[in-house]
PDB file of N, CA and C in Angstrom:
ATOM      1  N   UNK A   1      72.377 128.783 -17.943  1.00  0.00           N
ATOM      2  CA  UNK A   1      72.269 129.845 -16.962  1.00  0.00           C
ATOM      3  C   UNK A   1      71.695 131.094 -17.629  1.00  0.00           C
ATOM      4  N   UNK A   2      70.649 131.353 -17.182  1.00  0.00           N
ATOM      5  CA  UNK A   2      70.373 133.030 -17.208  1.00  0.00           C
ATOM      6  C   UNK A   2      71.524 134.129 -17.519  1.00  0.00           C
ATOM      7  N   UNK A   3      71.193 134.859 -18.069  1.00  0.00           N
ATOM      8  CA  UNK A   3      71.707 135.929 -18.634  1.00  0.00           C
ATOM      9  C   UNK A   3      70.989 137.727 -17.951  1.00  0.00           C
ATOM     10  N   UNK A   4      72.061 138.520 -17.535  1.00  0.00           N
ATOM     11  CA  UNK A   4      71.813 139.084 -16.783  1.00  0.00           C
ATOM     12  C   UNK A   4      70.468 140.052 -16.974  1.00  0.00           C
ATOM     13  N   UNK A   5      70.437 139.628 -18.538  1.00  0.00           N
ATOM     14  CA  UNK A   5      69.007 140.949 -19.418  1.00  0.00           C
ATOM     15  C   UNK A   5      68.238 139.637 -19.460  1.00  0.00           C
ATOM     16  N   UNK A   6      68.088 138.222 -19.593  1.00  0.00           N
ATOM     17  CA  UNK A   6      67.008 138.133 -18.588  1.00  0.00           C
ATOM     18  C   UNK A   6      66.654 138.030 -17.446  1.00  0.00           C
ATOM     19  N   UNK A   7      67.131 137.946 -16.537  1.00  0.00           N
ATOM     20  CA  UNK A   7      66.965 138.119 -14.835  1.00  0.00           C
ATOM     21  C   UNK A   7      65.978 139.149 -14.715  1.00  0.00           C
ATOM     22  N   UNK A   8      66.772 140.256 -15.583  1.00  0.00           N
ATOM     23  CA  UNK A   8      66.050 141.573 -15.334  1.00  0.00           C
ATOM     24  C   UNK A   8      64.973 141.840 -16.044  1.00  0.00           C
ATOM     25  N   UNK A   9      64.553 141.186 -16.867  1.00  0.00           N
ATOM     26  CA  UNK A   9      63.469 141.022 -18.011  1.00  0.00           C
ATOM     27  C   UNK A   9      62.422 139.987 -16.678  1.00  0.00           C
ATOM     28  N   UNK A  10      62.289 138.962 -16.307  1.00  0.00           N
ATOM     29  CA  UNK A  10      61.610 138.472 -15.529  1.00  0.00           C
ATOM     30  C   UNK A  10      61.370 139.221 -14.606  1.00  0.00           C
ATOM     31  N   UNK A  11      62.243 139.842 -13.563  1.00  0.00           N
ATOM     32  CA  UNK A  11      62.108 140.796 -12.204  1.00  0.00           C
ATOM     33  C   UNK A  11      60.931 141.834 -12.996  1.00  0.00           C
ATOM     34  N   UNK A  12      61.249 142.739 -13.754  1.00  0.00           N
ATOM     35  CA  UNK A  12      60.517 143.542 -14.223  1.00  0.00           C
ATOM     36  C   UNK A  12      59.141 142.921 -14.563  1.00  0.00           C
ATOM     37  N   UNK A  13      58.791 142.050 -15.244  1.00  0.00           N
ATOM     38  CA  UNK A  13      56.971 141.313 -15.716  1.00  0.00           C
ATOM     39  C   UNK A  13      56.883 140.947 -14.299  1.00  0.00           C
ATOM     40  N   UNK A  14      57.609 140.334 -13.166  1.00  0.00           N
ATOM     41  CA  UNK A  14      56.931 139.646 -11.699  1.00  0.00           C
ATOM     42  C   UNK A  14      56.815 141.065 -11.008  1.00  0.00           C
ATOM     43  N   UNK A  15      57.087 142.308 -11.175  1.00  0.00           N
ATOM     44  CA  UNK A  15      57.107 143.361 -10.703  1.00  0.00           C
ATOM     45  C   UNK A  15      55.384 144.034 -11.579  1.00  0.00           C
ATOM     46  N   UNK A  16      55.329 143.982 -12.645  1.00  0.00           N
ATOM     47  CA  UNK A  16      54.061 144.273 -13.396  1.00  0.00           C
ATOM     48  C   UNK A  16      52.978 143.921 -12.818  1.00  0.00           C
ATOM     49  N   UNK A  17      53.155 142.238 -12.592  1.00  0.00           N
ATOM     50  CA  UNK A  17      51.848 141.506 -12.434  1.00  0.00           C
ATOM     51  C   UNK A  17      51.397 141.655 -10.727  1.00  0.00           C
ATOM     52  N   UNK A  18      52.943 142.092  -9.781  1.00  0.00           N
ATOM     53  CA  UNK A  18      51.995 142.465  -8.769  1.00  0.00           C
ATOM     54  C   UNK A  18      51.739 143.389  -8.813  1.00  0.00           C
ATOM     55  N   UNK A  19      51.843 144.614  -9.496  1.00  0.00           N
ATOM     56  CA  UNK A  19      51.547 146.068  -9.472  1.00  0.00           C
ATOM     57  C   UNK A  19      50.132 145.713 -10.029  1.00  0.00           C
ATOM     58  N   UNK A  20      49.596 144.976 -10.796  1.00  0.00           N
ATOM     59  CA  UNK A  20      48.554 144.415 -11.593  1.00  0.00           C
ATOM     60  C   UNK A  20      47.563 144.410 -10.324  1.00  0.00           C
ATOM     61  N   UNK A  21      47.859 143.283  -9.744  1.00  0.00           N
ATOM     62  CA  UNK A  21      47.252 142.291  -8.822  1.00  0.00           C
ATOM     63  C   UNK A  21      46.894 143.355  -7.286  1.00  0.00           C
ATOM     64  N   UNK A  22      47.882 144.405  -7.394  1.00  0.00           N
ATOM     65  CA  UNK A  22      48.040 145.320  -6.038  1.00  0.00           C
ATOM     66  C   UNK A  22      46.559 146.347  -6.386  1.00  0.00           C
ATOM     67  N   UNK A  23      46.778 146.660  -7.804  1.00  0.00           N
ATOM     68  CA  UNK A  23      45.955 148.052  -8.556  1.00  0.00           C
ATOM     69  C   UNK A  23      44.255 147.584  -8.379  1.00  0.00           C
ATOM     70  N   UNK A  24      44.090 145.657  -8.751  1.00  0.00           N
ATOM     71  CA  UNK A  24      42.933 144.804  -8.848  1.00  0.00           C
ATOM     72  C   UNK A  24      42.628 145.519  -7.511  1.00  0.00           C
ATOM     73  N   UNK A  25      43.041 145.018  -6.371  1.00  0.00           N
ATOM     74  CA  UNK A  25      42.905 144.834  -4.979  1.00  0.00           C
ATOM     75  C   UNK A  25      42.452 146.193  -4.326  1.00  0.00           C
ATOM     76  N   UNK A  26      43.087 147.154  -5.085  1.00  0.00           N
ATOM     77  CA  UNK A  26      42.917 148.324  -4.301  1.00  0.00           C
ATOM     78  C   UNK A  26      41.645 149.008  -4.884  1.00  0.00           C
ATOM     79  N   UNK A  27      41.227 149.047  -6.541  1.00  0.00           N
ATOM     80  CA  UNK A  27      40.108 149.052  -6.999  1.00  0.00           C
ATOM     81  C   UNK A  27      38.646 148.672  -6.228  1.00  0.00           C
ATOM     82  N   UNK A  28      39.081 147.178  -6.235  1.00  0.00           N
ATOM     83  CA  UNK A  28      37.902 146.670  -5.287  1.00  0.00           C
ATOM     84  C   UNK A  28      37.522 147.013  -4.084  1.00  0.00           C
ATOM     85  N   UNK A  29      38.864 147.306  -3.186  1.00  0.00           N
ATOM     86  CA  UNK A  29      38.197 148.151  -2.283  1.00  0.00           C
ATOM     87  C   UNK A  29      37.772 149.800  -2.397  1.00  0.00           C
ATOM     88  N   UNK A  30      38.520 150.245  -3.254  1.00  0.00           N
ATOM     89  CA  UNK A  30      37.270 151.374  -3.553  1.00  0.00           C
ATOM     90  C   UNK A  30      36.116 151.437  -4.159  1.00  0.00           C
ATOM     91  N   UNK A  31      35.379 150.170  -4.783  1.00  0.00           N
ATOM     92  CA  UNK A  31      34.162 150.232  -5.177  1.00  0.00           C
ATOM     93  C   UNK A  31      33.602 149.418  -4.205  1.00  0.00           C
ATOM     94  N   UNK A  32      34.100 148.874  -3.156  1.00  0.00           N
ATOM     95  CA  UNK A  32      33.413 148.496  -1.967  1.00  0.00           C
ATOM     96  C   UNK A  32      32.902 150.030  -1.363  1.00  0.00           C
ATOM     97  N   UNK A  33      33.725 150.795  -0.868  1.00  0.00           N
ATOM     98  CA  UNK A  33      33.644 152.069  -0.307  1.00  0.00           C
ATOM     99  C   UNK A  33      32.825 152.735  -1.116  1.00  0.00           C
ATOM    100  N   UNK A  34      32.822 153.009  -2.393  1.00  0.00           N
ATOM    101  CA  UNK A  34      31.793 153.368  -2.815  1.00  0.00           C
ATOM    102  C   UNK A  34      30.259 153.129  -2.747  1.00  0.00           C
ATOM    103  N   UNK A  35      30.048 151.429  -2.732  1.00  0.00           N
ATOM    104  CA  UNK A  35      28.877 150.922  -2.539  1.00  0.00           C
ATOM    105  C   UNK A  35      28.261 151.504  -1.280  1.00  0.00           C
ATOM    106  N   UNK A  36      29.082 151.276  -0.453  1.00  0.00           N
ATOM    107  CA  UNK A  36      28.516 151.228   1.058  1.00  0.00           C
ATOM    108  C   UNK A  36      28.012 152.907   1.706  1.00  0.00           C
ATOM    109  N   UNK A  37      28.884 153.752   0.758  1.00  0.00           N
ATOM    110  CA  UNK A  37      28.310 154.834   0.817  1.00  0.00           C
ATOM    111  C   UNK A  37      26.948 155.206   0.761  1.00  0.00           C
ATOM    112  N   UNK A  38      26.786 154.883  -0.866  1.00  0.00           N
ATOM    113  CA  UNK A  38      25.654 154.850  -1.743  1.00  0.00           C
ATOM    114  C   UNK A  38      24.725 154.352  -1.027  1.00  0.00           C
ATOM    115  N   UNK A  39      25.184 153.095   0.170  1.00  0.00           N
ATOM    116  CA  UNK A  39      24.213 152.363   0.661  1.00  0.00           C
ATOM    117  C   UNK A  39      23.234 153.097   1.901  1.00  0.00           C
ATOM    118  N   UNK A  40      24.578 153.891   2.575  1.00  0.00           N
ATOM    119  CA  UNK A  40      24.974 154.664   3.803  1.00  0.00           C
ATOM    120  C   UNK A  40      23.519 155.837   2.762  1.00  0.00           C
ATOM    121  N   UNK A  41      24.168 156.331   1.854  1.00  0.00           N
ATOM    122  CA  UNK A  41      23.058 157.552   1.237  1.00  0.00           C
ATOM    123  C   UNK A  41      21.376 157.497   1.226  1.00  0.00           C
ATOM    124  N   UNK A  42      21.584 156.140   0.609  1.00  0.00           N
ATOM    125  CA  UNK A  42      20.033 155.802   0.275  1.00  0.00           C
ATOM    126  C   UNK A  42      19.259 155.313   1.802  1.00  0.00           C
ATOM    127  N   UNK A  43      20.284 154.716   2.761  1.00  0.00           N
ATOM    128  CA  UNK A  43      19.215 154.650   3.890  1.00  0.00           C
ATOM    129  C   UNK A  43      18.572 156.132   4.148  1.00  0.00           C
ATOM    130  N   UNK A  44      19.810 156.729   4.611  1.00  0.00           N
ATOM    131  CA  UNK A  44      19.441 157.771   5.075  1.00  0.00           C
ATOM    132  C   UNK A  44      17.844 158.640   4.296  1.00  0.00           C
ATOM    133  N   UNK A  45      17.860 158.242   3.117  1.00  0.00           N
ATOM    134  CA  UNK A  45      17.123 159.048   2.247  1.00  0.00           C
ATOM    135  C   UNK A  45      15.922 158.093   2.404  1.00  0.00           C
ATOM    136  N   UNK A  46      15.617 156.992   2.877  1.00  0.00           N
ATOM    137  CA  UNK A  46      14.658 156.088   3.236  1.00  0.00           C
ATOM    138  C   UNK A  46      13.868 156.561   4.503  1.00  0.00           C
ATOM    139  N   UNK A  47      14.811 156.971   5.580  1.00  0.00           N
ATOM    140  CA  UNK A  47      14.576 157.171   6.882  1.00  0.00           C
ATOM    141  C   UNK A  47      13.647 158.612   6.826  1.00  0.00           C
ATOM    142  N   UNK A  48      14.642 159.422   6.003  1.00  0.00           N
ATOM    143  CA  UNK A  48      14.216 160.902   5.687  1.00  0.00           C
ATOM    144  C   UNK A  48      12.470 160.635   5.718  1.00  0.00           C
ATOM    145  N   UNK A  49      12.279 159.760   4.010  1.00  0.00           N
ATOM    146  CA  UNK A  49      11.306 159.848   3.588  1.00  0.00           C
ATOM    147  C   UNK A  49      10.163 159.377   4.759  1.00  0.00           C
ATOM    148  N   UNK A  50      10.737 158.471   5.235  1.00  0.00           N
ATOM    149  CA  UNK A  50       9.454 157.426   5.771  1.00  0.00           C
ATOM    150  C   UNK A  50       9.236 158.295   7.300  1.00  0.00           C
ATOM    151  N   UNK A  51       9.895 159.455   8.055  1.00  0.00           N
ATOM    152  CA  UNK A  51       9.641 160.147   8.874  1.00  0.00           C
ATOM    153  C   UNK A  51       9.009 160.878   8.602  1.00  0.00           C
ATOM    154  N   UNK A  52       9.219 161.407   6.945  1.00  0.00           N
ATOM    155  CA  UNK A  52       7.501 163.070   6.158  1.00  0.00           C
ATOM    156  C   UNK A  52       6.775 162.205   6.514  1.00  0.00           C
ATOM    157  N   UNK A  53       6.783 160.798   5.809  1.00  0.00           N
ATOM    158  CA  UNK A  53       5.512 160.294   5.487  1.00  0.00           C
ATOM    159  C   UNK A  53       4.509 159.806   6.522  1.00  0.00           C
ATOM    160  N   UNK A  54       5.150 159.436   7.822  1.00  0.00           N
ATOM    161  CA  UNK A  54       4.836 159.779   9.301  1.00  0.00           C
ATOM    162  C   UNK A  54       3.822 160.685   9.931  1.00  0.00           C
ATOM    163  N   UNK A  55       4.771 161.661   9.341  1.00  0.00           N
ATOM    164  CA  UNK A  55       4.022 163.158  10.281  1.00  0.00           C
ATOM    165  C   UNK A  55       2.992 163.644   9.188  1.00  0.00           C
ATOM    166  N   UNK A  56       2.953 163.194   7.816  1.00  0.00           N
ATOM    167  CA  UNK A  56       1.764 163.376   6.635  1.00  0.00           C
ATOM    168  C   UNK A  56       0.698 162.552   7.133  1.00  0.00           C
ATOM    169  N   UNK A  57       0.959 161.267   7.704  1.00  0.00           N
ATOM    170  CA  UNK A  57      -0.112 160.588   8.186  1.00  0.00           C
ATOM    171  C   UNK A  57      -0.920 160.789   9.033  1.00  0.00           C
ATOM    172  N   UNK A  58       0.127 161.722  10.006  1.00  0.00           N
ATOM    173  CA  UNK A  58      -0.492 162.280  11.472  1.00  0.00           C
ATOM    174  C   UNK A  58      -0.988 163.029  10.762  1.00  0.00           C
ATOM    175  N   UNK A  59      -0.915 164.164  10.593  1.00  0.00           N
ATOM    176  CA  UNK A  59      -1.597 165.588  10.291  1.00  0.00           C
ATOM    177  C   UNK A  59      -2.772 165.198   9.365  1.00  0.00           C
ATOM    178  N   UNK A  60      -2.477 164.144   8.572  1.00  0.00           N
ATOM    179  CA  UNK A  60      -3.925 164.025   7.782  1.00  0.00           C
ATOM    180  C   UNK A  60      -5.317 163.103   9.024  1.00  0.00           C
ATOM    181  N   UNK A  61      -4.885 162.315  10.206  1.00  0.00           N
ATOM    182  CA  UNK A  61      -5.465 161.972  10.950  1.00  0.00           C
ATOM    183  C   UNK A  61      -6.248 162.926  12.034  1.00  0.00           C
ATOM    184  N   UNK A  62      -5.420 163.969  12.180  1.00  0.00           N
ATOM    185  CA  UNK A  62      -5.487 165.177  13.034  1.00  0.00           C
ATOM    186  C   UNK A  62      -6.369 165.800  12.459  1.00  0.00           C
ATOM    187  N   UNK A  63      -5.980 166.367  11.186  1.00  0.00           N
ATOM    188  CA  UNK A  63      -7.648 166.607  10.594  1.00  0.00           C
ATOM    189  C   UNK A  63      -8.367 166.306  10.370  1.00  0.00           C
ATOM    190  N   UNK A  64      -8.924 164.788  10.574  1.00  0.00           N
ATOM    191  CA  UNK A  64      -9.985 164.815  10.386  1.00  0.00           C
ATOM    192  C   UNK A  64     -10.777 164.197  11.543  1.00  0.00           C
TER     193      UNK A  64
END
């Protein structure tokens, strides 16, 4: 039979490894959130661009 300092020696490491496993989980979803930002950023900065580059096209058509 177990002994009461280990009971509590096991509880404590099965307590680690989900704090482990919880910390993995929650990581990943913040570098999900991060990505999608970044992703969210760079469209936007796509859209930006490719609307100058639009009205650069017009205006260079317009003149001439």
């Amino acid at each position: 039979m177990y002994t009461l300092h280990e009971a509590l020696a096991r509880e404590h490491l099965r307590q680690l490894h989900e704090d482990a496993r919880q910390r993995a989980f929650v990581n990943q979803l913040a570098a999900a959130k991060r990505w999608r930002k970044l992703e969210r950023r760079a469209h936007a900065a796509y859209r930006r661009h490719a609307t100058r580059a639009e009205y650069a096209a017009a205006a260079r058509t317009a003149m001439l």
